[in-house]
PDB file of N, CA and C in Angstrom:
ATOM      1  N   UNK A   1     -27.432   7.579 -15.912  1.00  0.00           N
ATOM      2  CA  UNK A   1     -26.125   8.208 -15.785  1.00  0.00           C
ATOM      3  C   UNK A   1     -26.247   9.592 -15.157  1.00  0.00           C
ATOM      4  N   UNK A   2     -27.427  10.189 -15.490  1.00  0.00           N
ATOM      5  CA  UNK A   2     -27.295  11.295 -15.074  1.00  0.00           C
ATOM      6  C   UNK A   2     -27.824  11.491 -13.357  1.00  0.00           C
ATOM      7  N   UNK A   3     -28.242  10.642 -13.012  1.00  0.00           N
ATOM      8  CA  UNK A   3     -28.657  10.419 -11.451  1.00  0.00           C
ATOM      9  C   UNK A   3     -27.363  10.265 -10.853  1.00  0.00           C
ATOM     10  N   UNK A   4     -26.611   9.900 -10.991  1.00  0.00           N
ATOM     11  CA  UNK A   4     -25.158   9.138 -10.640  1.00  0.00           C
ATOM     12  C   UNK A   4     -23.998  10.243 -10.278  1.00  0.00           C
ATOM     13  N   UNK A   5     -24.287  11.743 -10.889  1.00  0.00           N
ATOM     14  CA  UNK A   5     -23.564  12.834 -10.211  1.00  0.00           C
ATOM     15  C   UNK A   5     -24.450  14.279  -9.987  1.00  0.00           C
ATOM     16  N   UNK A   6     -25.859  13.919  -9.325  1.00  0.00           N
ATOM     17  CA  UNK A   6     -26.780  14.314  -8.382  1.00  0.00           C
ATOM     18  C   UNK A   6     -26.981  14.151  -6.980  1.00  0.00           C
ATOM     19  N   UNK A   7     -27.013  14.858  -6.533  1.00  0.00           N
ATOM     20  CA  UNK A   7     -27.780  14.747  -5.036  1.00  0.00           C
ATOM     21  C   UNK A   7     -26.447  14.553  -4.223  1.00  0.00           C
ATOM     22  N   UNK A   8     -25.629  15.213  -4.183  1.00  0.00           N
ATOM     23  CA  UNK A   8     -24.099  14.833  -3.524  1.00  0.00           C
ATOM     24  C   UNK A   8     -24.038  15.309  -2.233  1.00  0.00           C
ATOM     25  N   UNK A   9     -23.703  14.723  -1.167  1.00  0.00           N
ATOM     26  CA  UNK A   9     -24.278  15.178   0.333  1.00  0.00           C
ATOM     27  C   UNK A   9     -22.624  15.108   0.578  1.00  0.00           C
ATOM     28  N   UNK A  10     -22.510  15.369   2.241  1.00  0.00           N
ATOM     29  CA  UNK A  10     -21.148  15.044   2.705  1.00  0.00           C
ATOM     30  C   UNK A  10     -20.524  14.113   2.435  1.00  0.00           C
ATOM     31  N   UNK A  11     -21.026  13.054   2.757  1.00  0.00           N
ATOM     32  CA  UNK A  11     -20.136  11.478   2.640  1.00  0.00           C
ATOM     33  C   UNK A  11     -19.975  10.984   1.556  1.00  0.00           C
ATOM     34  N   UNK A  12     -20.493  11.930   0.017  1.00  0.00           N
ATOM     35  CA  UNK A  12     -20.293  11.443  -1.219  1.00  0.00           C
ATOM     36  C   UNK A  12     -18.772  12.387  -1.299  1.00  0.00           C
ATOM     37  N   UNK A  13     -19.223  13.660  -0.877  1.00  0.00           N
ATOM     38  CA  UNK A  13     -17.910  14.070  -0.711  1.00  0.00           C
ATOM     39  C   UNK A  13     -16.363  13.855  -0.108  1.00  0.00           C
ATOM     40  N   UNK A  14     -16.944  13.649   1.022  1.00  0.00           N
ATOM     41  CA  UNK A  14     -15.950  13.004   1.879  1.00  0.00           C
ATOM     42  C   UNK A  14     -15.136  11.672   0.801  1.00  0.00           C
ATOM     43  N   UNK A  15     -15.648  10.819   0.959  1.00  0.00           N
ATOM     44  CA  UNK A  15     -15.417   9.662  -0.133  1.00  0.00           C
ATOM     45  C   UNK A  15     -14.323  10.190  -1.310  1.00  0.00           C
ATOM     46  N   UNK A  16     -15.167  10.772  -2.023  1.00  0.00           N
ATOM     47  CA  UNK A  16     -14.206  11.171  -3.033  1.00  0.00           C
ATOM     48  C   UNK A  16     -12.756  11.698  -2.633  1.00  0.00           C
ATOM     49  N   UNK A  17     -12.734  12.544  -1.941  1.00  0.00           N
ATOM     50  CA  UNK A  17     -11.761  13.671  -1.221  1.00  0.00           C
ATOM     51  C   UNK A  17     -10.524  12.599  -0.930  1.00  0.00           C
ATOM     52  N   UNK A  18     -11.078  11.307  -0.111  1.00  0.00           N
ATOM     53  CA  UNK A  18      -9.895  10.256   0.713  1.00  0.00           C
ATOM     54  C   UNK A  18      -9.557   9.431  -0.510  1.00  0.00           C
ATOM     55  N   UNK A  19     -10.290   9.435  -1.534  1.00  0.00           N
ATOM     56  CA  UNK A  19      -9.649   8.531  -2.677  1.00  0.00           C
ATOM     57  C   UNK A  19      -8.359   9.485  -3.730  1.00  0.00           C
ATOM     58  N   UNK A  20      -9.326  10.582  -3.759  1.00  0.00           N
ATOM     59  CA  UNK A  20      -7.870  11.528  -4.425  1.00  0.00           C
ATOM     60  C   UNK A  20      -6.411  11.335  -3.134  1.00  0.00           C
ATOM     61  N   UNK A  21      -6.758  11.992  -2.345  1.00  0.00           N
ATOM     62  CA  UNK A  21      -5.635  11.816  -1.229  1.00  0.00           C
ATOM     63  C   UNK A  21      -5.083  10.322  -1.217  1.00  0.00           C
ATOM     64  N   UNK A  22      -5.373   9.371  -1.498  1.00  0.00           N
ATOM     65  CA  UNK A  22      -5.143   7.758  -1.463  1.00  0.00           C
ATOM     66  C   UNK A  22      -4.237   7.773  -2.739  1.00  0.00           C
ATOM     67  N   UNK A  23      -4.874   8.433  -3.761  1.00  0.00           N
ATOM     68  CA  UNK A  23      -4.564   7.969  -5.332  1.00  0.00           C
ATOM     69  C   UNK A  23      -2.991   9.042  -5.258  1.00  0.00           C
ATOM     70  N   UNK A  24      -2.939  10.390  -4.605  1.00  0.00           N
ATOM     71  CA  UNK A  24      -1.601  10.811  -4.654  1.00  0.00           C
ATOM     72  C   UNK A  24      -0.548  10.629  -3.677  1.00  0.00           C
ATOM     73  N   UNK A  25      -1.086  10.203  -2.352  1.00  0.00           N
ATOM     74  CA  UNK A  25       0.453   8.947  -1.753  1.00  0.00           C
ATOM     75  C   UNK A  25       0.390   8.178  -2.235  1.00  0.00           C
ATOM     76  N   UNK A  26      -0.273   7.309  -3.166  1.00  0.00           N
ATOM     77  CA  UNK A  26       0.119   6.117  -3.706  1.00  0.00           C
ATOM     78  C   UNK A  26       1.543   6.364  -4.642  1.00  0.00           C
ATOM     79  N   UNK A  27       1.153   7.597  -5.417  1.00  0.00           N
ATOM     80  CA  UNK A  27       2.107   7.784  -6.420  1.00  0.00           C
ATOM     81  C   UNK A  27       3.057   8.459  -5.692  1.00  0.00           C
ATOM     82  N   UNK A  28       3.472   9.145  -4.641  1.00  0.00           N
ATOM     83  CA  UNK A  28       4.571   9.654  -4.038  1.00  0.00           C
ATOM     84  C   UNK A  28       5.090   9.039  -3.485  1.00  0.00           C
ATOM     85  N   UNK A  29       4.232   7.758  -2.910  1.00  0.00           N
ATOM     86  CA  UNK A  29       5.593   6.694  -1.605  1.00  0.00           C
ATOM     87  C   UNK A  29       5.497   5.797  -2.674  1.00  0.00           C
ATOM     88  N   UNK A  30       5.564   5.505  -4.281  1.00  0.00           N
ATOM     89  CA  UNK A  30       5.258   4.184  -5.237  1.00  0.00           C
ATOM     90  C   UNK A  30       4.686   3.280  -4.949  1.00  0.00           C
ATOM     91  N   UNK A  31       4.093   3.243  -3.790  1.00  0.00           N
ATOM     92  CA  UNK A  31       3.011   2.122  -3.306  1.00  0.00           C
ATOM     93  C   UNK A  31       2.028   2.051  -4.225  1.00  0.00           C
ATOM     94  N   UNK A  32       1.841   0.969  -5.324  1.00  0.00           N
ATOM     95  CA  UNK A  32       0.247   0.878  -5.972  1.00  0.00           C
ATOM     96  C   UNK A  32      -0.700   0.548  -5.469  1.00  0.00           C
ATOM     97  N   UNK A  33      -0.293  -0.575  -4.615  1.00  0.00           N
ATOM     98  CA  UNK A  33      -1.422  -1.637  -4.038  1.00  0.00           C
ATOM     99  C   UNK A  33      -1.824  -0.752  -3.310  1.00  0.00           C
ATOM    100  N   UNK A  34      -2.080   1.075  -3.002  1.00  0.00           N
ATOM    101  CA  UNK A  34      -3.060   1.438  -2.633  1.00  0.00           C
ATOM    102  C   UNK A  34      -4.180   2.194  -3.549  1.00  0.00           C
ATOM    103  N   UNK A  35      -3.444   1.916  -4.980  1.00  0.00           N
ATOM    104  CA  UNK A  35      -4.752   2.297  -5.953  1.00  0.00           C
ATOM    105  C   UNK A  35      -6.097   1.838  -5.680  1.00  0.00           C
ATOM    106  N   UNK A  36      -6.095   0.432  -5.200  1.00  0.00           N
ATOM    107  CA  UNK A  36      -6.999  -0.365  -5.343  1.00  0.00           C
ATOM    108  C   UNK A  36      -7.784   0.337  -4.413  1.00  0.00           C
ATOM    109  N   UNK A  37      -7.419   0.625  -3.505  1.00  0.00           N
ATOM    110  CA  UNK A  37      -8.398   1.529  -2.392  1.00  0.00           C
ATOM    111  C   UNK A  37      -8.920   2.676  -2.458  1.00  0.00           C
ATOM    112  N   UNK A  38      -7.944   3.612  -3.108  1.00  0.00           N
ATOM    113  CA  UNK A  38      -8.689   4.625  -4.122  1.00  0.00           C
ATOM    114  C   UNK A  38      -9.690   4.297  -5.218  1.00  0.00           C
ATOM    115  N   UNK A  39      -9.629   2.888  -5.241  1.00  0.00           N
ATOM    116  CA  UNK A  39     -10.784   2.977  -6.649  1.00  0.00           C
ATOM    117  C   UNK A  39     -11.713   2.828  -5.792  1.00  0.00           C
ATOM    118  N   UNK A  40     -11.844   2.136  -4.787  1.00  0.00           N
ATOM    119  CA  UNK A  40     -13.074   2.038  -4.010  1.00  0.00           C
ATOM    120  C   UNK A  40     -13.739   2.388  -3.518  1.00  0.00           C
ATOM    121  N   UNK A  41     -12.904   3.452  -2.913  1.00  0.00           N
ATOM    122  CA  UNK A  41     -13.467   5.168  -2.219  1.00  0.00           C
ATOM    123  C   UNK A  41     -14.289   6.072  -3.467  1.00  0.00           C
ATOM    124  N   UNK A  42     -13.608   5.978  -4.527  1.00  0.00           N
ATOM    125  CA  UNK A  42     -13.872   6.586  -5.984  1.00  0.00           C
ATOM    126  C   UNK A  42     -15.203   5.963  -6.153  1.00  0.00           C
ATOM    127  N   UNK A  43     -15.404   4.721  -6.383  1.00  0.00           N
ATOM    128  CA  UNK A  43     -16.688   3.997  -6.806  1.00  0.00           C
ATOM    129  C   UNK A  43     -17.946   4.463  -5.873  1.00  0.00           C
ATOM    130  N   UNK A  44     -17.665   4.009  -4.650  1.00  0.00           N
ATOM    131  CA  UNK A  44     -18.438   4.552  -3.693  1.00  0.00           C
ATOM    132  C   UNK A  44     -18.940   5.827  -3.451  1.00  0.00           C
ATOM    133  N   UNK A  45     -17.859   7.242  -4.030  1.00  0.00           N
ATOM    134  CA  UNK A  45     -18.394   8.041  -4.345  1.00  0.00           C
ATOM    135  C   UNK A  45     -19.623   8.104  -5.256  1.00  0.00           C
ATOM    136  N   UNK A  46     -19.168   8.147  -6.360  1.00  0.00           N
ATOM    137  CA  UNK A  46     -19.814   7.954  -8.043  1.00  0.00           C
ATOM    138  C   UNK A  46     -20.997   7.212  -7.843  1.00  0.00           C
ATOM    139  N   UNK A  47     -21.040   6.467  -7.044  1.00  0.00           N
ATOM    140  CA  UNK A  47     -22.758   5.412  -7.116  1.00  0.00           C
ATOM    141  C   UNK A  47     -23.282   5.402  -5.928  1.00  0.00           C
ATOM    142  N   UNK A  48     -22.590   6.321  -4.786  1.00  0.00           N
ATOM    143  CA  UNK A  48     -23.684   6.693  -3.470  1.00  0.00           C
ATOM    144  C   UNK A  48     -23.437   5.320  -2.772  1.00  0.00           C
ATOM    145  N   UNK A  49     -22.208   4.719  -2.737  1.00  0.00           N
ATOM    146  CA  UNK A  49     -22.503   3.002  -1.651  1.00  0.00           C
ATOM    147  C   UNK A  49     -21.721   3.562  -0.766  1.00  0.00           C
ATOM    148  N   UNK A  50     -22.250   2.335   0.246  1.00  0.00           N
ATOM    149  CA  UNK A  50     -21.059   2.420   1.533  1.00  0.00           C
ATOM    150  C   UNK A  50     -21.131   1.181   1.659  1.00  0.00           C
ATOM    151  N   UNK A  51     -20.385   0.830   2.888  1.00  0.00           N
ATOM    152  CA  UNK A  51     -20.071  -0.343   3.502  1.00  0.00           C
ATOM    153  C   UNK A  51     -21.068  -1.102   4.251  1.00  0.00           C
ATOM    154  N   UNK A  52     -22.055  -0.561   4.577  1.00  0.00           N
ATOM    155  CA  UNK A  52     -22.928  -1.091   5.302  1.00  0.00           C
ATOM    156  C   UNK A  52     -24.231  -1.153   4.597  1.00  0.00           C
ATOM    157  N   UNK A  53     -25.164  -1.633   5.477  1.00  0.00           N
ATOM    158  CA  UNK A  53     -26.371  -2.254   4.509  1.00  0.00           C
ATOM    159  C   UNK A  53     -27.249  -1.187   4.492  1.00  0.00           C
ATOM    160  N   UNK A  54     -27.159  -0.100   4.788  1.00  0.00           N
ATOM    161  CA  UNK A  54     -28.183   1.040   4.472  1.00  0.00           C
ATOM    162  C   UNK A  54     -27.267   1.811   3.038  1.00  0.00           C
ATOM    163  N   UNK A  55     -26.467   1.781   2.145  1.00  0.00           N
ATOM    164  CA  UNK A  55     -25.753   2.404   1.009  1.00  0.00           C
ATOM    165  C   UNK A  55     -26.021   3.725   0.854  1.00  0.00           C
ATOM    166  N   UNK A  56     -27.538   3.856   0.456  1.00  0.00           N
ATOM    167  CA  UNK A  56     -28.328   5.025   0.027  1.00  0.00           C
ATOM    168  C   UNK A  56     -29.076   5.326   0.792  1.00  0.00           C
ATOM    169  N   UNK A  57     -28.774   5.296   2.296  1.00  0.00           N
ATOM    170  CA  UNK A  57     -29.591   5.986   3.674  1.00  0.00           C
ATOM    171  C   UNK A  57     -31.062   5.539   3.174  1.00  0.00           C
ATOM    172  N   UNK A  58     -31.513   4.429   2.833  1.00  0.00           N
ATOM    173  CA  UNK A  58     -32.647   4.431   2.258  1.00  0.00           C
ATOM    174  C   UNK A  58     -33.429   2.988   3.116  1.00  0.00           C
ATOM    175  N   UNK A  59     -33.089   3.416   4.689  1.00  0.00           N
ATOM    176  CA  UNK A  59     -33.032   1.735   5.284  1.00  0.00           C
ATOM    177  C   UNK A  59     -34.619   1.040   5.351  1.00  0.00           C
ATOM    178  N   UNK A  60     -35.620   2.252   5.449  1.00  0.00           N
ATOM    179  CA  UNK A  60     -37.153   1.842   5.883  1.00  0.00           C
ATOM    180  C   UNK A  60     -37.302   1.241   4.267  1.00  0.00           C
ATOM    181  N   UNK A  61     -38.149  -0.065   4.621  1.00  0.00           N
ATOM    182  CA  UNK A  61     -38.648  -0.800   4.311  1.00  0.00           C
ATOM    183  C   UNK A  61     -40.119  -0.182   3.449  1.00  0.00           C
ATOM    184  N   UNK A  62     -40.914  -0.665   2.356  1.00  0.00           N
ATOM    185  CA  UNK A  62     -42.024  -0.077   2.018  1.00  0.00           C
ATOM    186  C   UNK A  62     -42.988  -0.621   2.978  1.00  0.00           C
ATOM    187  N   UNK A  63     -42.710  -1.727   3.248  1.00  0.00           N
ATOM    188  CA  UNK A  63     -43.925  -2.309   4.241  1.00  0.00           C
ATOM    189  C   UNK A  63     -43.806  -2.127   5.529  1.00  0.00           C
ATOM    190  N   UNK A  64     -43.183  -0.691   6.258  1.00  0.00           N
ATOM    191  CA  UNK A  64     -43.511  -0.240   7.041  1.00  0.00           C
ATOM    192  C   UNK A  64     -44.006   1.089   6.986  1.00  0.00           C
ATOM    193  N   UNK A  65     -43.991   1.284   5.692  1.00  0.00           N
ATOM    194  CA  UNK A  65     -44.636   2.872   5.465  1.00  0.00           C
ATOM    195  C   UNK A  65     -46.495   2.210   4.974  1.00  0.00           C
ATOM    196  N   UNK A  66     -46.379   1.322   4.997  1.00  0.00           N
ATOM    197  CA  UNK A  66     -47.959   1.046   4.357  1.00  0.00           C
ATOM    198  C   UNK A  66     -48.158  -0.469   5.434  1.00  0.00           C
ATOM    199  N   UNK A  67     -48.817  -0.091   6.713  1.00  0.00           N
ATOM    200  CA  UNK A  67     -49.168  -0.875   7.395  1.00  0.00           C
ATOM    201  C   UNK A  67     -50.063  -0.693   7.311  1.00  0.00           C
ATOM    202  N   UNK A  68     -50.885  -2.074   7.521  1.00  0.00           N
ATOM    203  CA  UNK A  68     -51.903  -2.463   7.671  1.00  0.00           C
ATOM    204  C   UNK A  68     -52.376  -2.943   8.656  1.00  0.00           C
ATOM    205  N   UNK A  69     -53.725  -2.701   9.182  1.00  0.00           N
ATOM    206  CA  UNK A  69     -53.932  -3.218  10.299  1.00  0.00           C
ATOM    207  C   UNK A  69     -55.069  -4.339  10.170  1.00  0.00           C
ATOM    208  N   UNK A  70     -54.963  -6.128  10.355  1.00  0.00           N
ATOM    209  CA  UNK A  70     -55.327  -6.984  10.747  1.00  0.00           C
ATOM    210  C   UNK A  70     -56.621  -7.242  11.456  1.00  0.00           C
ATOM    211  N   UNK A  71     -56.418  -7.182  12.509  1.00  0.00           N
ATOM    212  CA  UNK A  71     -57.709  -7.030  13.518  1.00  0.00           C
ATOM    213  C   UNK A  71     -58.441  -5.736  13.325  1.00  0.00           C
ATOM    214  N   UNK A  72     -58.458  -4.567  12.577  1.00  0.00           N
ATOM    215  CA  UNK A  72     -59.279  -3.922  12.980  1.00  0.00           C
ATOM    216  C   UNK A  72     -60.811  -4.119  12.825  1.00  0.00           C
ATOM    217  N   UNK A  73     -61.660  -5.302  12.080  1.00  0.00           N
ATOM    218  CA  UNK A  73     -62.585  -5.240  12.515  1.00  0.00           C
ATOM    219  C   UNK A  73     -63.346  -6.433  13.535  1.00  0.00           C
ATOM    220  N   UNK A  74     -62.135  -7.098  14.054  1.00  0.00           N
ATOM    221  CA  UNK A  74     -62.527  -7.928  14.852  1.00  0.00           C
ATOM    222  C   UNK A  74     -62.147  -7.592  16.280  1.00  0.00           C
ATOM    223  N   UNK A  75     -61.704  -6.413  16.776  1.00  0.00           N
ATOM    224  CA  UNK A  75     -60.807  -6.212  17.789  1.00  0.00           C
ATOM    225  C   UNK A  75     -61.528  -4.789  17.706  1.00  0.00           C
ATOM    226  N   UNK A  76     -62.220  -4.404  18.708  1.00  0.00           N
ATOM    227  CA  UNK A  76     -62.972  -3.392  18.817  1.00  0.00           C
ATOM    228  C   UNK A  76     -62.190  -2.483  20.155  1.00  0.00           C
ATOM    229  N   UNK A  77     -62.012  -1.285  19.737  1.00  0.00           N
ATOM    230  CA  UNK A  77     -61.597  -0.241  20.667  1.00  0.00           C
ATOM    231  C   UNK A  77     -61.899  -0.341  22.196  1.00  0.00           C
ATOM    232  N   UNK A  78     -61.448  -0.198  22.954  1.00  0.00           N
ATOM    233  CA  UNK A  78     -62.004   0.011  24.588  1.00  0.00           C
ATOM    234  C   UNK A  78     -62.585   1.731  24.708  1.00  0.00           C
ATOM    235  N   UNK A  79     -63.688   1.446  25.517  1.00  0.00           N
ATOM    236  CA  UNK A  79     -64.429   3.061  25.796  1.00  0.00           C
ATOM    237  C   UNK A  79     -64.982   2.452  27.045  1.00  0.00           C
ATOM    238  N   UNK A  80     -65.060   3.244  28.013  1.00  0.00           N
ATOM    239  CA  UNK A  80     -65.711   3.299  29.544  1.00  0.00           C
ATOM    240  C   UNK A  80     -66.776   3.354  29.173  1.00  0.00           C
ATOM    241  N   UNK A  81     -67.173   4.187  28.225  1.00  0.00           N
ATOM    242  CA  UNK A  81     -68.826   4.374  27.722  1.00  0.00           C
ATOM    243  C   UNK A  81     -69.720   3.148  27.288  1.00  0.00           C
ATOM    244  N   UNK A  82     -69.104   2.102  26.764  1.00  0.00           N
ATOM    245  CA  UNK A  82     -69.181   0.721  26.320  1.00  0.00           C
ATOM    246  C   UNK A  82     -69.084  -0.157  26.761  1.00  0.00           C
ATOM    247  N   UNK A  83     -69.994   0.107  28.296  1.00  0.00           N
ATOM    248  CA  UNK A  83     -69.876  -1.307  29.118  1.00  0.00           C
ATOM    249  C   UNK A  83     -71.096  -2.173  28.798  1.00  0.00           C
ATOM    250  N   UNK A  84     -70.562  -3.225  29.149  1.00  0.00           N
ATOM    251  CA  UNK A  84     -72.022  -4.564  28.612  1.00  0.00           C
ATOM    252  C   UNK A  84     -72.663  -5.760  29.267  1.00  0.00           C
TER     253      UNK A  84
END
């Protein structure tokens, strides 16, 4: 819980900001059916999501931070010095 209103960047902000603004024309033009969109903007704040598949800007993969390399001992470097 306590991770959940940490680390608040722009777009957590932003987020929030368009759901308040959502949640008070809703109640001034009596439109509800745009609560629902304020809750979503709201949620998305509060738990860092978005719409797309990176949520938490967190897109790299672990298994590209820890590559490994295959051939390295069968696949020997090129050097001019190492002719045969």
């Amino acid at each position: 819980m306590n991770n959940l209103l940490k680390n608040w960047n722009a777009a957590r902000v932003i987020r929030l900001m368009i759901a308040i603004v959502i949640t008070i024309f809703s109640f001034v033009s009596k439109d509800y059916i745009f609560l629902w969109l304020a809750g979503l903007f709201f949620l998305q704040s509060i738990f860092n999501l978005s719409c797309c598949a990176c949520g938490t800007s967190n897109c790299s993969s672990e298994a590209d931070n820890k590559r490994k390399e295959i051939y390295k001992d069968i696949v020997k470097p090129y050097s001019i010095d190492n002719k045969k």
